[in-house]
Each structure stands twice: as structure tokens, then as C-alpha cells.
Protein backbone atom coordinates (compact mmCIF):
# COMPACT_ATOMS: atom_id res chain seq x y z
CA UNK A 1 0.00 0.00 0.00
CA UNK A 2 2.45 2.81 -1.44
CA UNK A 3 -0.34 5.53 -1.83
CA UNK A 4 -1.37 5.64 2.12
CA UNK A 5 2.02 7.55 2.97
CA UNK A 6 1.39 10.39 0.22
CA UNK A 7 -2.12 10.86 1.28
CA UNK A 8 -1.49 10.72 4.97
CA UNK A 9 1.57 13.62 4.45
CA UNK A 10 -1.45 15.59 2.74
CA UNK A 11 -3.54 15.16 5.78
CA UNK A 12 -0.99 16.17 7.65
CA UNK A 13 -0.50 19.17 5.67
CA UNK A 14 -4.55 20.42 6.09
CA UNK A 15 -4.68 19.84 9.47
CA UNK A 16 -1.63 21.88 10.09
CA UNK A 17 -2.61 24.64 7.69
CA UNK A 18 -6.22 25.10 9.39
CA UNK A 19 -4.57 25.60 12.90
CA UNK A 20 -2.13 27.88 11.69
CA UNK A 21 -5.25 29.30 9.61
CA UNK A 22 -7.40 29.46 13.20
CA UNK A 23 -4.10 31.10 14.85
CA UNK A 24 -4.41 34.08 12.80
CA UNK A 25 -7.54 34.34 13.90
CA UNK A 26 -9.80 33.66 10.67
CA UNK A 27 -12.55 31.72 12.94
CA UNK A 28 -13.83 35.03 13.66
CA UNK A 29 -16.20 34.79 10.48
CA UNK A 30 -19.51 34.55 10.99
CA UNK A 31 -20.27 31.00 11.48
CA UNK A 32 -22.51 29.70 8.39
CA UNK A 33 -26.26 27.52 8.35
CA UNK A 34 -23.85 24.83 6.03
CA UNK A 35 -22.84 22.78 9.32
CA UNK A 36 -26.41 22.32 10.21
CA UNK A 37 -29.38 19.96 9.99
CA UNK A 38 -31.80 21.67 7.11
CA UNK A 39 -34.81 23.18 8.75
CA UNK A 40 -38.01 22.93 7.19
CA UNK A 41 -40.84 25.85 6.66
CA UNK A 42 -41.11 29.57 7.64
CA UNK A 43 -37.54 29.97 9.92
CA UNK A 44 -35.52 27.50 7.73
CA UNK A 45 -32.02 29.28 6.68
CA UNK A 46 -32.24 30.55 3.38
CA UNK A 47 -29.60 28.98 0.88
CA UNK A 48 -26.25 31.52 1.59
CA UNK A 49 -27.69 33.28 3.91
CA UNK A 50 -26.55 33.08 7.89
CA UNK A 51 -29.30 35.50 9.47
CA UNK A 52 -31.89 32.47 9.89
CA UNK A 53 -35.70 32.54 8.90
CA UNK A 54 -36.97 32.92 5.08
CA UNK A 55 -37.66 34.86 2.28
CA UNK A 56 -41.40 34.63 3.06
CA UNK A 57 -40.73 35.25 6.98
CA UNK A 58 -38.67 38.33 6.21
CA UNK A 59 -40.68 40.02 3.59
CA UNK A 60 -43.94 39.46 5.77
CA UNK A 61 -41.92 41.17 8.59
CA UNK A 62 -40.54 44.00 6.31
CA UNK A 63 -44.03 44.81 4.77
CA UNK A 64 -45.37 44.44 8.69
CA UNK A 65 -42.95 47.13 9.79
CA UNK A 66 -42.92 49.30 6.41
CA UNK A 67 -47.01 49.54 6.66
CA UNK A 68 -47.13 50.10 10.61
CA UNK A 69 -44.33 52.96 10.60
CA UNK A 70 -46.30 54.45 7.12
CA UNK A 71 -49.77 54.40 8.96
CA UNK A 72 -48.09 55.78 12.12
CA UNK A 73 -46.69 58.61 10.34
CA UNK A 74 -50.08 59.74 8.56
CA UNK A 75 -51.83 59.20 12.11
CA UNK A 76 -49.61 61.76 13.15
CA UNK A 77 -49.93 63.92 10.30
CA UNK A 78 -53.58 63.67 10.83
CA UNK A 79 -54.12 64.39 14.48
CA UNK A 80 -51.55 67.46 14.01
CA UNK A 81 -53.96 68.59 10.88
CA UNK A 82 -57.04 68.08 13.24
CA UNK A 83 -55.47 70.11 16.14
CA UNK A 84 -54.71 73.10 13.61
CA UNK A 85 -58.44 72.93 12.35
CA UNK A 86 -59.85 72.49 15.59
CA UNK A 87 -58.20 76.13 16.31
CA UNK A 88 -58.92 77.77 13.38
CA UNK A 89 -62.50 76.77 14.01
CA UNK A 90 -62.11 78.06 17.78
CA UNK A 91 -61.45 81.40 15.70
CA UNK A 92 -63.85 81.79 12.98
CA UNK A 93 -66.84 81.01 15.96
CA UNK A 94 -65.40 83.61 17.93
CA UNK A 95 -65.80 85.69 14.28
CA UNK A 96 -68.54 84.14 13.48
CA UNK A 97 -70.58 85.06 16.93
CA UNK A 98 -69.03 89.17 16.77
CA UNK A 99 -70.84 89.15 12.86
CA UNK A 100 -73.87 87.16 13.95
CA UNK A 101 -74.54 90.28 16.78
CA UNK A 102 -73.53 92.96 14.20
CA UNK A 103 -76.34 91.37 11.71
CA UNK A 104 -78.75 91.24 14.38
CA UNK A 105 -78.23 95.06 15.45
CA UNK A 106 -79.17 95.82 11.88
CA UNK A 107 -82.24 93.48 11.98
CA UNK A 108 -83.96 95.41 15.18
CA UNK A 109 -82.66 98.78 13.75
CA UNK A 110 -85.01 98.06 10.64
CA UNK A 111 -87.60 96.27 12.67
CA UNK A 112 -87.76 99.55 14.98
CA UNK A 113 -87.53 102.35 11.88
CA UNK A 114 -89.69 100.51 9.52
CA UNK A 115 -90.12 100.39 6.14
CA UNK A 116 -91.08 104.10 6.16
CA UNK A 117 -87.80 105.23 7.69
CA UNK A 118 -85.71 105.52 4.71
CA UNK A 119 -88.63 107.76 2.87
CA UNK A 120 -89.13 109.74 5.86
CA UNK A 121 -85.41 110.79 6.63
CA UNK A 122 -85.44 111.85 3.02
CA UNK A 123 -88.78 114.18 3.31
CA UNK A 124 -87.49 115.37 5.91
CA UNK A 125 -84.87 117.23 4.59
CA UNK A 126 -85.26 121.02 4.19
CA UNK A 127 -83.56 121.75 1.50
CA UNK A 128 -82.04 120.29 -1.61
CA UNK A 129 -78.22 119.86 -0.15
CA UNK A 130 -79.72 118.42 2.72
CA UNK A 131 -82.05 115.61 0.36
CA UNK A 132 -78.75 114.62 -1.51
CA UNK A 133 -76.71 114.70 2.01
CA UNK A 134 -79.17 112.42 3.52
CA UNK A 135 -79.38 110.46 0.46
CA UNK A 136 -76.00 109.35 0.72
CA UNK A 137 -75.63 108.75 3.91
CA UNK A 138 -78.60 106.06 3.76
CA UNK A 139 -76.77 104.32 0.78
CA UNK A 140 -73.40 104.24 2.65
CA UNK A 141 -75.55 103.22 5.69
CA UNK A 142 -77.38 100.37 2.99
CA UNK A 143 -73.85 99.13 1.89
CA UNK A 144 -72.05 98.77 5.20
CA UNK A 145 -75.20 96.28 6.58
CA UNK A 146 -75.04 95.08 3.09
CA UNK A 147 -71.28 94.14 4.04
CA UNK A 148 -72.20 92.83 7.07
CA UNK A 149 -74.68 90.38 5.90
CA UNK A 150 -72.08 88.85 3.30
CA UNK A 151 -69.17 88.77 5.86
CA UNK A 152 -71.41 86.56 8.20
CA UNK A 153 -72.61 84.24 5.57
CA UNK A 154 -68.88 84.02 4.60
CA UNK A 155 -67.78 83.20 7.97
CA UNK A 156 -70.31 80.37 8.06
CA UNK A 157 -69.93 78.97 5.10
CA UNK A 158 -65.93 79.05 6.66
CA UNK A 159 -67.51 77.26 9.72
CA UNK A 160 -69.20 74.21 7.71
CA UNK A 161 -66.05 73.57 5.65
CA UNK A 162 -64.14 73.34 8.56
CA UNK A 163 -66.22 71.19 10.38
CA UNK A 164 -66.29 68.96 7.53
CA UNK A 165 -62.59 68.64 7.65
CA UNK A 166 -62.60 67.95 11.36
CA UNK A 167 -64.92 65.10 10.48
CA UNK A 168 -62.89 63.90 7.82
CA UNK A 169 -59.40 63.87 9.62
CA UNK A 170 -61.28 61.62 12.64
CA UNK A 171 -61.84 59.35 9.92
CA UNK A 172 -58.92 59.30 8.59
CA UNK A 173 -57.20 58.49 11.68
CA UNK A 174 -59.95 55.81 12.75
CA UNK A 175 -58.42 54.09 9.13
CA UNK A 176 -54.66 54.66 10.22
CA UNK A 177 -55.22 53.20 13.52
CA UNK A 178 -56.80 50.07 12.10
CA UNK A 179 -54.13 49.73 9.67
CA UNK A 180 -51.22 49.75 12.47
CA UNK A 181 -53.69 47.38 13.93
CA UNK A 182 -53.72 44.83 11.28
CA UNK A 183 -49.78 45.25 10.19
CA UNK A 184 -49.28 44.20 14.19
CA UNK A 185 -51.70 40.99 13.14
CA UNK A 186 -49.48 40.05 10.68
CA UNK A 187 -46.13 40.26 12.00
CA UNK A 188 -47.43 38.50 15.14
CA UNK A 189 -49.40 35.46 13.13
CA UNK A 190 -46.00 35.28 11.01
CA UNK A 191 -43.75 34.86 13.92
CA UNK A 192 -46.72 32.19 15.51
CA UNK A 193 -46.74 30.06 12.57
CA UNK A 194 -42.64 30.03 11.89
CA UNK A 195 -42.45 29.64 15.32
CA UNK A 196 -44.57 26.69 15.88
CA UNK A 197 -42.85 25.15 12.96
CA UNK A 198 -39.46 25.89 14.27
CA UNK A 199 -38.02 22.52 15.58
CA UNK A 200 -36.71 23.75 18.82
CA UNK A 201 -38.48 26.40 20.93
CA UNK A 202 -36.92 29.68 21.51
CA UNK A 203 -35.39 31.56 24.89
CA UNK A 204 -38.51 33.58 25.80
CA UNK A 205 -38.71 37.00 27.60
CA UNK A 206 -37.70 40.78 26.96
CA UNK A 207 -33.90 41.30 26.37
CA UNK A 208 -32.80 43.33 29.11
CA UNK A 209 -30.59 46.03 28.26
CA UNK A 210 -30.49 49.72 29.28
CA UNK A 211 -29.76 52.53 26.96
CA UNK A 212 -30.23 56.48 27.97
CA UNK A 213 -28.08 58.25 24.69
CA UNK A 214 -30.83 59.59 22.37
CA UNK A 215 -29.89 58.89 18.85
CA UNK A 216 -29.88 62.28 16.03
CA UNK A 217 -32.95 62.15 13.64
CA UNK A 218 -32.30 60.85 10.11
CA UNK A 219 -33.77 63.17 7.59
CA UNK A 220 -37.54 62.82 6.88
CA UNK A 221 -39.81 64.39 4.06
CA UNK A 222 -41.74 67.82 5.45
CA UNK A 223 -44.87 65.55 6.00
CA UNK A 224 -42.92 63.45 8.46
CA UNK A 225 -42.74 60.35 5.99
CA UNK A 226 -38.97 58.48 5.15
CA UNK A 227 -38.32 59.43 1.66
CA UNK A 228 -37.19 56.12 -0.47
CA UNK A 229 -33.77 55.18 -0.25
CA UNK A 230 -31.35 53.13 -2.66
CA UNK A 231 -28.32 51.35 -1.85
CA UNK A 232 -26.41 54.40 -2.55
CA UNK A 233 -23.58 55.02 -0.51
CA UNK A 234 -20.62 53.02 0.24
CA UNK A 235 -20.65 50.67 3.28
CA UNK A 236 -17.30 51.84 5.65
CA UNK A 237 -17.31 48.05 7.53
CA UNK A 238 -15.04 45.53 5.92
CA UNK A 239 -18.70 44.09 4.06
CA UNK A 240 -17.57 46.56 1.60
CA UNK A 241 -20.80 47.37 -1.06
CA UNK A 242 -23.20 49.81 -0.98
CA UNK A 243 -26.17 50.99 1.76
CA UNK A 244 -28.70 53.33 2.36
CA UNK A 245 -27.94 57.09 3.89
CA UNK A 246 -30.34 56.04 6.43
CA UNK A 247 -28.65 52.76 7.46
CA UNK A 248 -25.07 54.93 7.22
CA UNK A 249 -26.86 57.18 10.30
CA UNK A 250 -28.10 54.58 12.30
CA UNK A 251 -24.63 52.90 12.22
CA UNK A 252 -22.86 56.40 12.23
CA UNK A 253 -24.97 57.20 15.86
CA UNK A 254 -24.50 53.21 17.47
CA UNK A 255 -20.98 54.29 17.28
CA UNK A 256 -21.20 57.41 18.98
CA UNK A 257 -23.14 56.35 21.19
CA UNK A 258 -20.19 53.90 21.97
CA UNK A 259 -20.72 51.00 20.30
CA UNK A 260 -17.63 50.42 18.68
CA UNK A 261 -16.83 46.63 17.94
CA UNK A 262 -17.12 44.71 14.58
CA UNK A 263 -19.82 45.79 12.09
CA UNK A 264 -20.68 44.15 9.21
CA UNK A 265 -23.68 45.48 7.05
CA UNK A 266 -23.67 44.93 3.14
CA UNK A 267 -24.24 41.40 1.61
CA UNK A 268 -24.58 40.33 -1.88
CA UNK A 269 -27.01 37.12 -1.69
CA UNK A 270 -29.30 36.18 0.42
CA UNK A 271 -32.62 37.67 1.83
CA UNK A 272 -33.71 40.33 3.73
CA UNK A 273 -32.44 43.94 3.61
CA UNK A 274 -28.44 43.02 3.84
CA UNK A 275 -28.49 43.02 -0.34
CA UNK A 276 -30.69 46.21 -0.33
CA UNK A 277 -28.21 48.06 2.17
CA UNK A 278 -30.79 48.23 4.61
CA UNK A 279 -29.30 46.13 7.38
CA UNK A 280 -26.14 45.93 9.53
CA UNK A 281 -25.07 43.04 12.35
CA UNK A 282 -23.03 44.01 15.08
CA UNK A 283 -21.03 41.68 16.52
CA UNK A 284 -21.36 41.32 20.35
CA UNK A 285 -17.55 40.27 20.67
CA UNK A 286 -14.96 43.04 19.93
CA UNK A 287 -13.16 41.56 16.83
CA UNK A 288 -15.82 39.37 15.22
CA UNK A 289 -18.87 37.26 15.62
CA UNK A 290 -17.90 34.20 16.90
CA UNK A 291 -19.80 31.86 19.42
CA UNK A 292 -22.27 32.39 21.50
CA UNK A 293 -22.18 35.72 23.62
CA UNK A 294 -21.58 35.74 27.55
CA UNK A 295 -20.80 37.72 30.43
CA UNK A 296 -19.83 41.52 28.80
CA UNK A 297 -20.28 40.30 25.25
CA UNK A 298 -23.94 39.79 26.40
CA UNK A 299 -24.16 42.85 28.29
CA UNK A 300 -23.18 44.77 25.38
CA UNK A 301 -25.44 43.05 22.96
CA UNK A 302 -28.23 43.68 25.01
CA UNK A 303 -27.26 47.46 25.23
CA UNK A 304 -27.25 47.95 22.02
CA UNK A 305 -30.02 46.18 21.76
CA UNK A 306 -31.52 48.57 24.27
CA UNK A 307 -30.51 51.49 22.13
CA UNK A 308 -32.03 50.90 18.71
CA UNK A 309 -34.93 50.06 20.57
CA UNK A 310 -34.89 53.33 22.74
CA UNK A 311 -34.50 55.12 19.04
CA UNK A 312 -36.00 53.51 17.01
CA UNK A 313 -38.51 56.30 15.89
CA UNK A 314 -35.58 58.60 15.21
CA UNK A 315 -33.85 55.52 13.24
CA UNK A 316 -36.34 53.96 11.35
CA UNK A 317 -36.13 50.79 13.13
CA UNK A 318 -37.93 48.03 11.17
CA UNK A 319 -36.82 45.38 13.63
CA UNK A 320 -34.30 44.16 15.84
CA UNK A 321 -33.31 40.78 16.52
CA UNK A 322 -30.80 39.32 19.04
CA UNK A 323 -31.00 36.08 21.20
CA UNK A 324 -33.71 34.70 19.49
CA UNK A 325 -35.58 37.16 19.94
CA UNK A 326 -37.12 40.13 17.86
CA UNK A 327 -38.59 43.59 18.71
CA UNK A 328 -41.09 44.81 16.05
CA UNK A 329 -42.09 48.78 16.01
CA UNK A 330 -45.61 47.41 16.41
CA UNK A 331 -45.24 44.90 18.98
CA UNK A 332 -42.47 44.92 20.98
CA UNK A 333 -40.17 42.03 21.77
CA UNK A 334 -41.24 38.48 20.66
CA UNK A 335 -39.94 35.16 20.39
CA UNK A 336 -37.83 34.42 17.55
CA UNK A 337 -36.70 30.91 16.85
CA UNK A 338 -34.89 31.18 13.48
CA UNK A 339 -31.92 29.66 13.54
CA UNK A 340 -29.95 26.70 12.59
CA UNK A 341 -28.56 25.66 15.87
CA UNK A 342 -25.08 28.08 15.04
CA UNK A 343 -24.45 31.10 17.03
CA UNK A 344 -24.86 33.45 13.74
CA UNK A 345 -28.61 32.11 12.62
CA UNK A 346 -29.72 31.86 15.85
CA UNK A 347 -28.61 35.76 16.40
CA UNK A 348 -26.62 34.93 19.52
CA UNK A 349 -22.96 36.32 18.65
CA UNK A 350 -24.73 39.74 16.69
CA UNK A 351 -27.40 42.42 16.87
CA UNK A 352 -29.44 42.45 13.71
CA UNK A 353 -30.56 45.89 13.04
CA UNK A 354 -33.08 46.90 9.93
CA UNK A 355 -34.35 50.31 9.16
CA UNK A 356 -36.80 51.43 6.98
């Protein structure tokens, strides 16, 4: 058996290139779903990508989000419209009561005088200067109640239309509110049914984390909507591709906020919003992902954790996930039971962070 020394020396030779391979400190890459068992349905791994969950999961979790944060934002555009028509309605019945007394002077005036009065002040006159002088003070007198009747029926016509737009913003906002209402439905039934399909259950509870920096604003349009964003500026973590301005923020104010240790946002396959430079993982150890946080790596996961959380209206937090669990604008923290059995899918080692 000549051939068994040859292929033992290349044995040899692999073995003793991936520990001088792990020396240099290489096994700090996320760890892949390729080890695994294959899951089946909702949470099963998509193929190439390590996050956990599917394409179905994540897009009924990204439209979830997108739609609550959307009808959040016109609820609030709404009840600020409703609170500037409620006062300009205080002011036109204030207007609308000083015109309605004014009109109703001139009513008993003419009720008192009688039709006769206008003749009468005329005849009266003595002499031709005074007929004409009298004459034109009753049509000036004519014209100003003339005024006065049109500037009241003005001011209530005002009054209805306003009213009619008070009505119509409560409605509006009764729609917005049942929209936020079913987008919270649907994330929660989709994490139910991947859940129960999931083959192990998942670490329940809140993460516990505490956070007290407040995060700048990204920009938003003057209505307070996000204005669409491409995958249009370059990623600065060693993913190197493209992301969104608004993802460059979020991770620009984690890491003033402190949160300084390995980043890694832009991916090229796989789903959810890593290919559309909407997502970034930060690793809870300071050099990489590796295994399975503890002690301070923990600590600091749940932090940061804590801080997109704390702001994620000023982010644009879709969701967060970390240690099987997820936080959803809509419904808080819920069980999440995606992964593979491997640190990275199971989102033990990273924070996953979306925005919008």
C-alpha cells in the first residue's frame, strides 16, 4: 500500500494549515447555516444566507414594519392637521358670533324704523343739499349692513367647511389606527406560525438592556414620511458594497453612542435587507462574531439592543433581533426561533438591526 504515505503527508499538511489558519484568527467569520441539519418551513435558513428565517418570513416582517411605521406617520400627520383645524374653528366662531350680533343690530334697527324710515329721513330734509346729504348717507348706511350680511354668511360657510374637515381627519385616523392594527396581526401570526414550525423552541422574555443616549434624527420628508432610499452610498465596515444614507446614520450614531466593535452590514445574496443596504449586524464580541455571547459580550449586545430600541422612531427601526428574539415597532419584543442551531442564525454572537 504505497499511496497511504502520500495521502497521509497531505492530511498532515490540512490539518496543520487550518490551525495555523485558526491562529491568525480567521474563525472570527460569521459561522454559516452549512454545518447544520436543514430546517423545514417559515424559519428554515435561506440557501447563503446566515441570518436564519426565510424569504417569506422576512418580507412578511418588512411589509409588517414598512405599513405600521407608514400608517403611524399619517396618524400623526392627521391628528396634528385636526389640532390646527380644531383652532382655526375656535377662531372663525369667535368671528362668526361678533358678525352674527352685528347682523342682528341691523335686523332690530329696521324692525324699529320701519319700512317708512328711509322715505321719511329723506322728506325730511329742508332743503335740496340736505335731500342729496341724507341720500348718501342712507346708501353708505345700505352698503355697510349690506357688508355685514355677506361677511357673516362668509364666515359660516368658513364654519361648515371646517367642520367637515374635522370630520374627515377623525376618519382618517380611525383608518390609520386600524391599519397599524392589522400590520401588528401580521407580524405577530408570522412569527406564531414560523415559530410553531421551528423545531426547537426559543429563549422567551424581553432582552434586558439599558440605553439612555438619544440617537440624532435621520432626515424625513416635510410631511414626516422616510423618503425612499437606494443602496447608494458606500458601506465603511469591511462588508464593503453599498447601503442606504439612512442605514449609514443609524450605524454612524450606534458608534457614537459607543458601540464600537465589529460591524458588518452589506451582503450580496441572500434575503432580507443586507443586499438592499438596509441592514447591519453588530457583533457582540470586539473583533468578530464568533460563538455564542456571555458575560460583557452579552451585556453589550443587550445594550445595544436597548438602544435601537430606545431610538427607534428617530432611526427607522424596522426590527431588531438578538437572542432569538425580535422587537417589532408594532409589537415589541417576541420570540424568535430562526436559527440553525449556530451562534450566527440563531442571532446569539450579533445584533441584527433593519431600518426602513
Amino acid at each position: 500500500m504505497p499511496a497511504v504515505a502520500p495521502v497521509r503527508r497531505t492530511a498532515a499538511r490540512l490539518a496543520a494549515l487550518l490551525v495555523a489558519t485558526l491562529a491568525l484568527g480567521v474563525a472570527t467569520v460569521p459561522v454559516g447555516p452549512a454545518a447544520a441539519a436543514p430546517r423545514t418551513g417559515l424559519l428554515a435558513a435561506a440557501p447563503g444566507d446566515d441570518e436564519g428565517g426565510t424569504p417569506a418570513l422576512r418580507a412578511q416582517l418588512d411589509a409588517a414594519s414598512k405599513g405600521w411605521l407608514e400608517a403611524k406617520a399619517s396618524l400623526a400627520r392627521s391628528v396634528s392637521r385636526q389640532k390646527q383645524l380644531t383652532d382655526q374653528f375656535t377662531t372663525i366662531n369667535a368671528e362668526l358670533s361678533v358678525r352674527d350680533s352685528k347682523v342682528g343690530e341691523i335686523a332690530e334697527v329696521a324692525y324699529r324704523t320701519g319700512r317708512l324710515g328711509t322715505a321719511s329721513a329723506l322728506l325730511s330734509s329742508g332743503s335740496p343739499e340736505g335731500f342729496m346729504d341724507r341720500a348718501a348717507a342712507l346708501e353708505q348706511v345700505a352698503a355697510h349692513e349690506d357688508r355685514a350680511l355677506r361677511d357673516l354668511i362668509e364666515t359660516r360657510d368658513r364654519a361648515t367647511k371646517t367642520r367637515l374637515a374635522l370630520n374627515t381627519e377623525i376618519q382618517e385616523q380611525r383608518k390609520q389606527v386600524t391599519v397599524m392594527a392589522k400590520r401588528k396581526q401580521q407580524a405577530e401570526r408570522a412569527l406564531e406560525v414560523a415559530n410553531d414550525r421551528a423545531d426547537s423552541p426559543s429563549t422567551g422574555g424581553t432582552v434586558r438592556g439599558t440605553s439612555t443616549a438619544n440617537a440624532d434624527p435621520a432626515p424625513r420628508n416635510a410631511d414626516g414620511s422616510w423618503p425612499p432610499e437606494s443602496c447608494s452610498v458606500n458601506d465603511p465596515t469591511p462588508a464593503d458594497g453599498c447601503i442606504t444614507p439612512r442605514t449609514l446614520h443609524a450605524l454612524n450614531e450606534a458608534k457614537s453612542a459607543g458601540f464600537t466593535r465589529y460591524v458588518s452590514c452589506y451582503r450580496p445574496s441572500g434575503s432580507g435587507e443586507h443586499p438592499k443596504g438596509r441592514a447591519c449586524d453588530f457583533a457582540a464580541q470586539t473583533d468578530g462574531f464568533g460563538g455564542v455571547a456571555s458575560g460583557g459580550d452579552r451585556t453589550y449586545g443587550n445594550n445595544l439592543a436597548a438602544y435601537f430600541v430606545r431610538n427607534s422612531d428617530a432611526l427607522a427601526v424596522l426590527y431588531v433581533i438578538w437572542f432569538k428574539q425580535i422587537w417589532l415597532p408594532s409589537s415589541g419584543w417576541k420570540s424568535y426561533s430562526g436559527g440553525n442551531g449556530d451562534p450566527s442564525s440563531d442571532h446569539t454572537n450579533h445584533v441584527h438591526l433593519s431600518v426602513y
